[in-house]
Protein backbone atom coordinates (compact mmCIF):
# COMPACT_ATOMS: atom_id res chain seq x y z
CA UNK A 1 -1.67 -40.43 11.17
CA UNK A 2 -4.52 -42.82 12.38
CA UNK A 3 -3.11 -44.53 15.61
CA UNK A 4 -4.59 -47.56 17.16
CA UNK A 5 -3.93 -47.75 20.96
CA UNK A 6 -4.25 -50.90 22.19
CA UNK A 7 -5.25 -50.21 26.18
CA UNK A 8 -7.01 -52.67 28.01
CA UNK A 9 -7.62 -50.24 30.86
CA UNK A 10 -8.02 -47.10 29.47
CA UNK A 11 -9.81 -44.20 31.91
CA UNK A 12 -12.41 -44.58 33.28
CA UNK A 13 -11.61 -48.12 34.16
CA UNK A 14 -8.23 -47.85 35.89
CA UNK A 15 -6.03 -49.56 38.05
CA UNK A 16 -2.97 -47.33 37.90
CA UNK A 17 -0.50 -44.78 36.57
CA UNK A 18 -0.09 -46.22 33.04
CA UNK A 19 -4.16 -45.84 32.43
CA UNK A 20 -3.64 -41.83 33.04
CA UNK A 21 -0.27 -42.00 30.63
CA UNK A 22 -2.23 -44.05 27.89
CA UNK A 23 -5.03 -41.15 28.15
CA UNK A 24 -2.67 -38.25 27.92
CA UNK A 25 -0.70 -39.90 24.75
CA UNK A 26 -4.34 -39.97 23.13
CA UNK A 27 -4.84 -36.62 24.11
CA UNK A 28 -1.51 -35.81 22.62
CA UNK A 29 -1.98 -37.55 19.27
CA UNK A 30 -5.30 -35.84 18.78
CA UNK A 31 -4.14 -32.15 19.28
CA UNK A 32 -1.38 -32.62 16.85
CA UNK A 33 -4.15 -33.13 14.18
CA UNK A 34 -3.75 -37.51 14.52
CA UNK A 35 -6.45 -39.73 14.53
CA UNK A 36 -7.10 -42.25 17.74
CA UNK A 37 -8.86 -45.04 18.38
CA UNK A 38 -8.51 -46.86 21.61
CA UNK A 39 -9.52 -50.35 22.02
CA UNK A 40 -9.98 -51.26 25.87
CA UNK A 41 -11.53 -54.26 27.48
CA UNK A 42 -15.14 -54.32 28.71
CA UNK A 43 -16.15 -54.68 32.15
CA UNK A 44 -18.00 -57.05 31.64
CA UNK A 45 -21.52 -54.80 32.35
CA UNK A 46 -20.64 -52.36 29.70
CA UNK A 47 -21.87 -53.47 26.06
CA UNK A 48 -19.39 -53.94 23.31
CA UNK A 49 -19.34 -50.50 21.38
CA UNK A 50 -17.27 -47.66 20.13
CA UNK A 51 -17.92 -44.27 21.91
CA UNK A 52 -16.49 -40.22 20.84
CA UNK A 53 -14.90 -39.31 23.56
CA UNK A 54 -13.26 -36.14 22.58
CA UNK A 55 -12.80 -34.62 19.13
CA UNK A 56 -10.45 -37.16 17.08
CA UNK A 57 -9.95 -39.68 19.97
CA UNK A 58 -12.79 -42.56 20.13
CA UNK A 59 -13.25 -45.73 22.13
CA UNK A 60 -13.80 -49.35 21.12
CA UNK A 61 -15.06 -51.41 23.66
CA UNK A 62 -14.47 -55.09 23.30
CA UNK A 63 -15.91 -57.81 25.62
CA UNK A 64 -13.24 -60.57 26.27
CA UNK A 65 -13.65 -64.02 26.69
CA UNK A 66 -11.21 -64.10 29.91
CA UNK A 67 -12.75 -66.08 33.21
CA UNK A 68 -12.90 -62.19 34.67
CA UNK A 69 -12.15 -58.97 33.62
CA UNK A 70 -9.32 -57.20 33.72
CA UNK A 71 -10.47 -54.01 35.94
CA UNK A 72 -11.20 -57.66 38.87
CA UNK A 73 -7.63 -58.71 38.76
CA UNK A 74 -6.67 -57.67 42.16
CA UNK A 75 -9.42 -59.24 43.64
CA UNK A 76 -9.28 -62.77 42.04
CA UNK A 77 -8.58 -66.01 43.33
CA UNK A 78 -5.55 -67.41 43.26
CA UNK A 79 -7.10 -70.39 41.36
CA UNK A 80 -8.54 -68.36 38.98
CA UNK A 81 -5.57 -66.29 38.05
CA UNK A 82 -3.45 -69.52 35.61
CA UNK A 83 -6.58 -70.04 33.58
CA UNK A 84 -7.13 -66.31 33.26
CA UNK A 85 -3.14 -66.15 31.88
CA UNK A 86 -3.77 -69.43 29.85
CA UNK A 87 -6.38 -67.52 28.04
CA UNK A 88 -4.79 -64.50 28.04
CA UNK A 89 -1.77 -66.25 25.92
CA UNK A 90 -3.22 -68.37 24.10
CA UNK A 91 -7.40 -67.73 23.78
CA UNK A 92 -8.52 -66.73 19.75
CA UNK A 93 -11.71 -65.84 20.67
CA UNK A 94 -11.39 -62.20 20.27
CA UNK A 95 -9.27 -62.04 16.74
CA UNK A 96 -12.44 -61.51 14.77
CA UNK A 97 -13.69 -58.83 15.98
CA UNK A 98 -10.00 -56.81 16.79
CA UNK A 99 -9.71 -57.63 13.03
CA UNK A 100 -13.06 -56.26 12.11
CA UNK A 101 -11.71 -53.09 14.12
CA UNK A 102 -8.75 -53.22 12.17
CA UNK A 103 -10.07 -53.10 8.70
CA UNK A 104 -12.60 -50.67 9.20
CA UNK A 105 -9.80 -48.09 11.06
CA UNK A 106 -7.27 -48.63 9.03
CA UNK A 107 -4.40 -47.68 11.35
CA UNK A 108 -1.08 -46.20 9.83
CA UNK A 109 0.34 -47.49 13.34
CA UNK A 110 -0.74 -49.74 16.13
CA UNK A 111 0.50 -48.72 19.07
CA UNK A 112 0.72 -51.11 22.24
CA UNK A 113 0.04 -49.30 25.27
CA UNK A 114 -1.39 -52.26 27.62
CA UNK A 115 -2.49 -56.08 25.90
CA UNK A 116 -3.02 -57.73 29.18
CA UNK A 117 -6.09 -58.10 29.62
CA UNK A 118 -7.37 -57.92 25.98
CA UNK A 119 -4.89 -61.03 24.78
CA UNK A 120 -1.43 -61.29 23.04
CA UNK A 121 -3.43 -63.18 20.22
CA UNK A 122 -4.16 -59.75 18.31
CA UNK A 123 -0.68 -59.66 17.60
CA UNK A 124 -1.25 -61.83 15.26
CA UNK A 125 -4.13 -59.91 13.66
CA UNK A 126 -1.92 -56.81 13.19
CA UNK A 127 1.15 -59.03 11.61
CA UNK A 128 -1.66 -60.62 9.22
CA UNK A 129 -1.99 -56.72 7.64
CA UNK A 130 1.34 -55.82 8.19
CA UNK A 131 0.75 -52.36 10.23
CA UNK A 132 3.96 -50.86 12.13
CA UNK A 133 3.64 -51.53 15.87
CA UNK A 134 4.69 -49.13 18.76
CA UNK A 135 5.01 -51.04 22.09
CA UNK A 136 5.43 -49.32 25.03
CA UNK A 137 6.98 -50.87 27.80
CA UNK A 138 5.00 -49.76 31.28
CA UNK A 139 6.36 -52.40 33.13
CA UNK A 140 8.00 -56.01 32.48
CA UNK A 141 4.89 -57.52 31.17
CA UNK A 142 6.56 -59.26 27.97
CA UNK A 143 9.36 -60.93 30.62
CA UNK A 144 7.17 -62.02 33.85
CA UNK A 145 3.83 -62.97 33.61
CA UNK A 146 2.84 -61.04 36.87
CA UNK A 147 4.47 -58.13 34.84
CA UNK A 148 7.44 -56.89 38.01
CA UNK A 149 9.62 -59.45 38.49
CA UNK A 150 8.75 -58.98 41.95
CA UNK A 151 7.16 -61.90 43.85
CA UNK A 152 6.53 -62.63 47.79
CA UNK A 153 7.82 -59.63 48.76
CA UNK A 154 11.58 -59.15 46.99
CA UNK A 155 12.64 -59.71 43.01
CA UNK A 156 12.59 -62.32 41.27
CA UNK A 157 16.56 -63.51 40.88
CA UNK A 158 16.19 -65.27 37.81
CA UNK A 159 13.60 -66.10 35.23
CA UNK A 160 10.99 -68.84 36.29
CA UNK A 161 10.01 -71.53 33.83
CA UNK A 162 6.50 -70.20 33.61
CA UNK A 163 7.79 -66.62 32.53
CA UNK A 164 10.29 -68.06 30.33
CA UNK A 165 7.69 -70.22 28.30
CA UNK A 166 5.23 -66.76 28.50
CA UNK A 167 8.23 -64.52 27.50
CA UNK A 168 9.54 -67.21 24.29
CA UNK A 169 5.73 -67.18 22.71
CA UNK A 170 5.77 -63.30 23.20
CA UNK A 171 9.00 -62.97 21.02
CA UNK A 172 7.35 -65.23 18.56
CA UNK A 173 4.50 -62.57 18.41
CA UNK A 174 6.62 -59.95 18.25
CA UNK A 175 8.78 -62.14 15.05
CA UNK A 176 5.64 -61.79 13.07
CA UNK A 177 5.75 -57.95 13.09
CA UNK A 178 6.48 -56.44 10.12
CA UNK A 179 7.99 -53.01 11.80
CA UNK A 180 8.13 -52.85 16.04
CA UNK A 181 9.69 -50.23 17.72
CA UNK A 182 10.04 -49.84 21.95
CA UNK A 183 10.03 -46.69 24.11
CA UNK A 184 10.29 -47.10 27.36
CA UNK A 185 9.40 -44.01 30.27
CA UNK A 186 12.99 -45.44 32.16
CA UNK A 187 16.00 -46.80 31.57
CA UNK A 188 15.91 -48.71 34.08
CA UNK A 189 13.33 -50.83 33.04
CA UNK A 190 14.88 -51.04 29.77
CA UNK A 191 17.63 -52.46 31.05
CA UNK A 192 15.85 -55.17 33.45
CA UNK A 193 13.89 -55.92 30.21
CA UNK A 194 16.22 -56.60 28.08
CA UNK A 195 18.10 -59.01 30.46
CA UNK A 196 15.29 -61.41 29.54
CA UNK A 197 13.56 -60.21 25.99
CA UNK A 198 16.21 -58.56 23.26
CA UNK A 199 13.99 -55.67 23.49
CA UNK A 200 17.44 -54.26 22.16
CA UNK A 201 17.18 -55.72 18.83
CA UNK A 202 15.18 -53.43 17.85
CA UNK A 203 15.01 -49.66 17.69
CA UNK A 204 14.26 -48.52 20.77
CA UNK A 205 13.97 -45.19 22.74
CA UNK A 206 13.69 -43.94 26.75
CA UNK A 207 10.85 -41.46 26.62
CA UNK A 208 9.49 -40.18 29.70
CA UNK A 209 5.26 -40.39 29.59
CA UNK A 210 4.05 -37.04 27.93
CA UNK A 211 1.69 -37.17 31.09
CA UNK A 212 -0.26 -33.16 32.06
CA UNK A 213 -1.22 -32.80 34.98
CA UNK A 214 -3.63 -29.44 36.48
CA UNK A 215 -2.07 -26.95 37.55
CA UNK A 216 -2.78 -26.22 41.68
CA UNK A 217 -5.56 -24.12 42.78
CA UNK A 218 -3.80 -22.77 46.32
CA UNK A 219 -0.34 -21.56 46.94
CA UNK A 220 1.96 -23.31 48.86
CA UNK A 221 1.50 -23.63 52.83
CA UNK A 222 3.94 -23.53 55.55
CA UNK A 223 3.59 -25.40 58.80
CA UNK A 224 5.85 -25.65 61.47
CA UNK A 225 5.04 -29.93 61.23
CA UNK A 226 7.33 -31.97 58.41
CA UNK A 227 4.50 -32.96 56.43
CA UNK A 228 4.76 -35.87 54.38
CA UNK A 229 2.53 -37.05 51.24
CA UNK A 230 2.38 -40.80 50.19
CA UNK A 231 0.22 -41.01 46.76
CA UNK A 232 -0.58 -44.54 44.66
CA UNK A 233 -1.42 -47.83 44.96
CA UNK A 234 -2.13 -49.16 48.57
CA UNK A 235 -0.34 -52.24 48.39
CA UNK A 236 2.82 -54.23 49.90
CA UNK A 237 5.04 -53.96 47.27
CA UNK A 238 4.46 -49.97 47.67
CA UNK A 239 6.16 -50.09 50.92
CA UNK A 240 3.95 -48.23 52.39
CA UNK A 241 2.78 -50.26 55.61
CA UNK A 242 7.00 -50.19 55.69
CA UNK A 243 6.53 -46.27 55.64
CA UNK A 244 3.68 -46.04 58.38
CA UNK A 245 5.67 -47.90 60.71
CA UNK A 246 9.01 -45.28 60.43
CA UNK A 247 6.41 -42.46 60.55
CA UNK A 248 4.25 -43.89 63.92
CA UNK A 249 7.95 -44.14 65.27
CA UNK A 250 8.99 -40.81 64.73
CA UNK A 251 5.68 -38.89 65.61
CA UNK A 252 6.05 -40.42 68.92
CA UNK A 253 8.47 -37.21 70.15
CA UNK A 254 9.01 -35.54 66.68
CA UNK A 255 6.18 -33.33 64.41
CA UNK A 256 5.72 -34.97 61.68
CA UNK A 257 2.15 -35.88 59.86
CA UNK A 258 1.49 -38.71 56.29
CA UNK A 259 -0.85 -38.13 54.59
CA UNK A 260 -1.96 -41.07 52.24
CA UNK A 261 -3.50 -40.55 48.94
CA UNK A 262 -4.56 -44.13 47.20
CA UNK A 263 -6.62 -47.03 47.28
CA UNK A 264 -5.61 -50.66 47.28
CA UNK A 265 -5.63 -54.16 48.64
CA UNK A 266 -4.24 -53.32 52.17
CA UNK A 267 -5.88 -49.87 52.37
CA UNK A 268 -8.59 -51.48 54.87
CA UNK A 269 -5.58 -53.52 57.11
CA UNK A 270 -3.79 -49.97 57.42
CA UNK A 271 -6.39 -48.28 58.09
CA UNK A 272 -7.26 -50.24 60.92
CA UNK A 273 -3.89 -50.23 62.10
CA UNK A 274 -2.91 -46.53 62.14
CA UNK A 275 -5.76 -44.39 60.58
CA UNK A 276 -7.32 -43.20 64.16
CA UNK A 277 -3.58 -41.70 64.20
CA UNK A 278 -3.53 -38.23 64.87
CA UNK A 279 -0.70 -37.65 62.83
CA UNK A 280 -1.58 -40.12 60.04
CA UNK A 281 -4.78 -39.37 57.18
CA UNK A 282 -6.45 -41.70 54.76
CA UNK A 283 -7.50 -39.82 51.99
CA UNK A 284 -9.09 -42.98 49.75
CA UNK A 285 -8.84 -42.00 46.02
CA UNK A 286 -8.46 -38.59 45.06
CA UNK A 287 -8.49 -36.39 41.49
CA UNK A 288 -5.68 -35.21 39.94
CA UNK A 289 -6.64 -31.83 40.68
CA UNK A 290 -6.72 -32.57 44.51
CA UNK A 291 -3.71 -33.96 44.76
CA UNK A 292 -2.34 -31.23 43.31
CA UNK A 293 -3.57 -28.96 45.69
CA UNK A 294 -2.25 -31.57 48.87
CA UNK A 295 1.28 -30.99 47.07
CA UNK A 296 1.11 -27.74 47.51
CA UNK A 297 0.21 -28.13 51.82
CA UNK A 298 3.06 -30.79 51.68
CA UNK A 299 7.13 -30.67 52.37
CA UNK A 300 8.22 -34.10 51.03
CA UNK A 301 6.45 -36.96 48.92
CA UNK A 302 7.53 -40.47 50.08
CA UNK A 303 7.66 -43.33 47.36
CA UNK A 304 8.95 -45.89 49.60
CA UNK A 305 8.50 -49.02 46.89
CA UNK A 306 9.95 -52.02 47.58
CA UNK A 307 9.80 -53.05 43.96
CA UNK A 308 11.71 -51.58 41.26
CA UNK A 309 9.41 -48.81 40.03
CA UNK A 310 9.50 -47.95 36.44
CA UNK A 311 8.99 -44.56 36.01
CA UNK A 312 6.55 -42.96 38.50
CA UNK A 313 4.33 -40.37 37.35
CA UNK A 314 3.17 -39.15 41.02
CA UNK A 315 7.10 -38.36 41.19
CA UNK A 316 6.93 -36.38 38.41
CA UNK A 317 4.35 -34.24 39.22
CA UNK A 318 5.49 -33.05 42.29
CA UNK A 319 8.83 -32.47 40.96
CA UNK A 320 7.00 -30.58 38.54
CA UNK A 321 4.92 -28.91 41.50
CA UNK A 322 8.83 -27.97 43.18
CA UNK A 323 8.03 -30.28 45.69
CA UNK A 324 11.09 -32.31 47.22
CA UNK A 325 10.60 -36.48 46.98
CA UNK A 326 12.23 -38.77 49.02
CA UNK A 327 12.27 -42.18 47.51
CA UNK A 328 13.75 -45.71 47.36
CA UNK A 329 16.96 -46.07 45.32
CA UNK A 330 15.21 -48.57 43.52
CA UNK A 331 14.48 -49.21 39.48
CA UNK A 332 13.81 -45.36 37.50
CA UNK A 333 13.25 -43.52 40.45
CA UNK A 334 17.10 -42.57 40.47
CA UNK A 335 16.90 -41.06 37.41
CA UNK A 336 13.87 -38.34 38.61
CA UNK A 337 15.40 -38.06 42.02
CA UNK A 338 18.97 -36.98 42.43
CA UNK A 339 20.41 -37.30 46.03
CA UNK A 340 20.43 -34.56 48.31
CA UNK A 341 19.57 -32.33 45.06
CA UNK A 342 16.03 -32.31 44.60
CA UNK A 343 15.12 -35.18 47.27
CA UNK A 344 16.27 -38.21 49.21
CA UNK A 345 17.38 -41.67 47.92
CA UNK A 346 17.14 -44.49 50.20
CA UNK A 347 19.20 -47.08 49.36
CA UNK A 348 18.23 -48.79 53.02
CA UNK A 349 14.73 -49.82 52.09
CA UNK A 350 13.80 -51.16 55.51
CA UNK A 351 11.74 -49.36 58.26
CA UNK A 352 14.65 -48.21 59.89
CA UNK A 353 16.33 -47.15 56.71
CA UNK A 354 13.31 -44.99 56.38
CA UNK A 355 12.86 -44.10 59.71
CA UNK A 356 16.54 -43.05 59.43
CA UNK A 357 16.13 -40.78 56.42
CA UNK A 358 12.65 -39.22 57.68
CA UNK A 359 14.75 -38.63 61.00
CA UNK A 360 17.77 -36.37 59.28
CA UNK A 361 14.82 -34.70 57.59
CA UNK A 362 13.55 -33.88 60.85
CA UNK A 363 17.23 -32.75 62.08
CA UNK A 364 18.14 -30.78 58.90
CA UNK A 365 15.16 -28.52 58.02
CA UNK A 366 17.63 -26.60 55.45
CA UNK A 367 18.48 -29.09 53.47
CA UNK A 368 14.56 -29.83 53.03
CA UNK A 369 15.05 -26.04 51.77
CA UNK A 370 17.43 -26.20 49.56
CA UNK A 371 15.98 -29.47 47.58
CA UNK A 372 12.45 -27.28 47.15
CA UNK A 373 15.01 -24.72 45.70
CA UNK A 374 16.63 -26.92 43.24
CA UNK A 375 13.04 -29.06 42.44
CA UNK A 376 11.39 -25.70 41.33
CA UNK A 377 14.22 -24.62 39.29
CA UNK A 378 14.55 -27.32 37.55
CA UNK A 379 10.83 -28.20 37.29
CA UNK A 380 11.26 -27.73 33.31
CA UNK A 381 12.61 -31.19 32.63
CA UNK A 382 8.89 -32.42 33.36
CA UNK A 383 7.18 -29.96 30.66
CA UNK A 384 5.02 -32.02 28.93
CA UNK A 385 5.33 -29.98 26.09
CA UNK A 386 8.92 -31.03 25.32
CA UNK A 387 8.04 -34.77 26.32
CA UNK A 388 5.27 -34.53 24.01
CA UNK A 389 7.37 -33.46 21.00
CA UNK A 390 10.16 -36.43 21.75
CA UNK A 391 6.92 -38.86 21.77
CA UNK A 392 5.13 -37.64 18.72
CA UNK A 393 8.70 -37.53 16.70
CA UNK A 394 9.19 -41.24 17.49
CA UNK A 395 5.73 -42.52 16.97
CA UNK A 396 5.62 -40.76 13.48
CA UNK A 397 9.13 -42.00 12.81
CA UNK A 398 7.61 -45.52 13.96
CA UNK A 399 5.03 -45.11 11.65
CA UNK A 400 7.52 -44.86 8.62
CA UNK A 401 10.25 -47.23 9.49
CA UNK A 402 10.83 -49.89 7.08
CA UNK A 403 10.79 -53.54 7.65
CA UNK A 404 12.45 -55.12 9.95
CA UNK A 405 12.55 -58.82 11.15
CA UNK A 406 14.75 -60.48 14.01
């Protein structure tokens, strides 16, 4: 096949976990013999160009017409941000060129990993030629406009009138398809999704990401400390200034260390607040590879989100790794992370909840035991081998499905 990713962050540029997935489905589709071509969104500095970056897998660079680019969401204004999702809806500026891209590739499938950012107007350009789209479904994007459903610290409890408007011109996009499949990497956000977009209507699949991830370079460590691993995005609805808190509370008379792995808008706050900590480390952004090897000096990774998480690849990795994860009972985590099997849910997502499930930890050193046991017995389920096959089977069968309109 010749595939057409549509990833407006796409590695180098990233801002998270679905940038690495959107690289390793590339890398995927080009060692089973298929063709790639990723379009991504400039920075703004770069020039707009295509680039090889590995054999069958090249980039397209396209410069948008947005107010900023993508890769400076975080940081913009508040002012800023409506115009920049006014354009992103609604700007044509950038159908000529996608087009041009189009044509000249000839994809047998498009396959949307990440529009925001580039524009939901090149829909229309792939409807105009009638090519079978693929969208995968990272997050809520095509039902809330800040892409969670998660707003001023707690979920949204119904659908605003801004998001509903945003979510009925999506659908029409998605109308003018000739063939659209969905996988999503949880059911869980299948489900929230389809509450508000009848993602259902269509055929539809829950695929975990076919993400690799390098293999450790040390064994694992002992330590007579409970050593605990935080890894993402540095941010509030990450819970982790939540997590700090339980952990400064415990270390007081217990031996426990966190160890943070991530960058983010409240990594300088938290840093000031607790990083001259002798039992708390700021690592700033680290490889793959490195975090890898912190799994393997670590006894639990916390993902204490306060948001529903989709499907989070740093959880899959160190289940992959045998490494225990306590996490919040919250969106797909629950399906990775089975209670008192190979982790901790907490259903309590409150600083004392946590500080509550950190504390039997600390009491109960076998059970900590028996979950590494069961992780690294079961770390199979996250070959990304087997993932990869389910993937590629669905995106060719996507290729080849007939018609269908809703």
């Amino acid at each position: 096949m010749r595939v057409l990713q549509i990833a407006s962050l796409y590695p180098p540029k990233m801002l998270g976990g679905a940038e690495v997935s959107a690289r390793n489905l590339s890398d995927l589709l080009a060692t089973a013999g298929h063709e790639v071509l990723v379009v991504r969104a400039s920075d703004g500095e770069e020039p707009e160009g295509e680039e090889c970056i590995a054999p069958r897998i090249r980039v397209a660079r396209l410069r948008t017409p947005h107010i900023y680019p993508v890769f400076r969401f975080y940081d913009a204004t508040p002012v800023k941000k409506p115009l920049w999702h006014l354009q992103d809806h609604f700007d044509q500026r950038l159908r000529p060129a996608f087009g041009r891209i189009l044509d000249d590739f000839a994809p047998d499938l498009v396959n949307v990993h990440l529009l925001q950012g580039l524009g939901y107007p090149l829909l229309k350009e792939v409807a105009k030629r009638g090519i079978p789209v693929n969208y995968v479904l990272p997050d809520l994007g095509l039902a809330c406009i800040r892409m969670s459903m998660f707003k001023n610290g707690k979920d949204c409890s119904g659908h605003c009138a801004p998001c509903a408007l945003s979510t009925r011109y999506k659908l029409g996009l998605i109308r003018q398809q000739s063939s659209v499949s969905f996988v999503s990497p949880s059911r869980a956000n299948l489900e929230t999704l389809s509450r508000h977009f009848p993602v259902k209507d269509y055929p539809h699949a829950v695929i975990l990401n076919p993400n690799t991830y390098p293999r450790p370079t040390r064994g694992r460590t002992q330590s007579d400390d409970l050593r605990l691993l935080y890894a993402g995005r540095i941010h509030d609805s990450k819970g982790v200034e939540m997590l700090l808190g339980a952990v400064e509370a415990l270390a007081r008379d217990r031996r426990v260390t966190l160890t943070l792995a991530g960058q983010g808008q409240q990594e300088a706050e938290l840093r000031a607040r607790f990083g001259d900590a002798p039992w708390c480390n700021f690592l700033g952004f680290i490889s793959h590879q490195e975090l890898a090897d912190r799994m393997m000096e670590s006894d639990l990774l916390c993902i204490p989100s306060i948001w529903a998480e989709n499907s989070p690849g740093v959880v899959i990795q160190a289940l992959g790794l045998g490494l225990p994860v306590m996490g919040s009972a919250r969106g797909g985590i629950p399906e990775l992370v089975r209670d008192h099997e190979n982790g901790r849910l907490v259903h309590d997502t409150t600083l004392p909840g946590w500080q509550t499930a950190i504390g039997d930890v600390l009491d109960s050193p076998q059970d900590l035991k028996a979950w590494r046991k069961t992780a690294e017995q079961e770390a199979h389920r996250f070959d990304a081998r087997t993932i990869g096959r389910q993937m590629l089977e669905w995106m060719e069968a996507s290729a080849g499905r007939p018609a269908k309109r809703r």
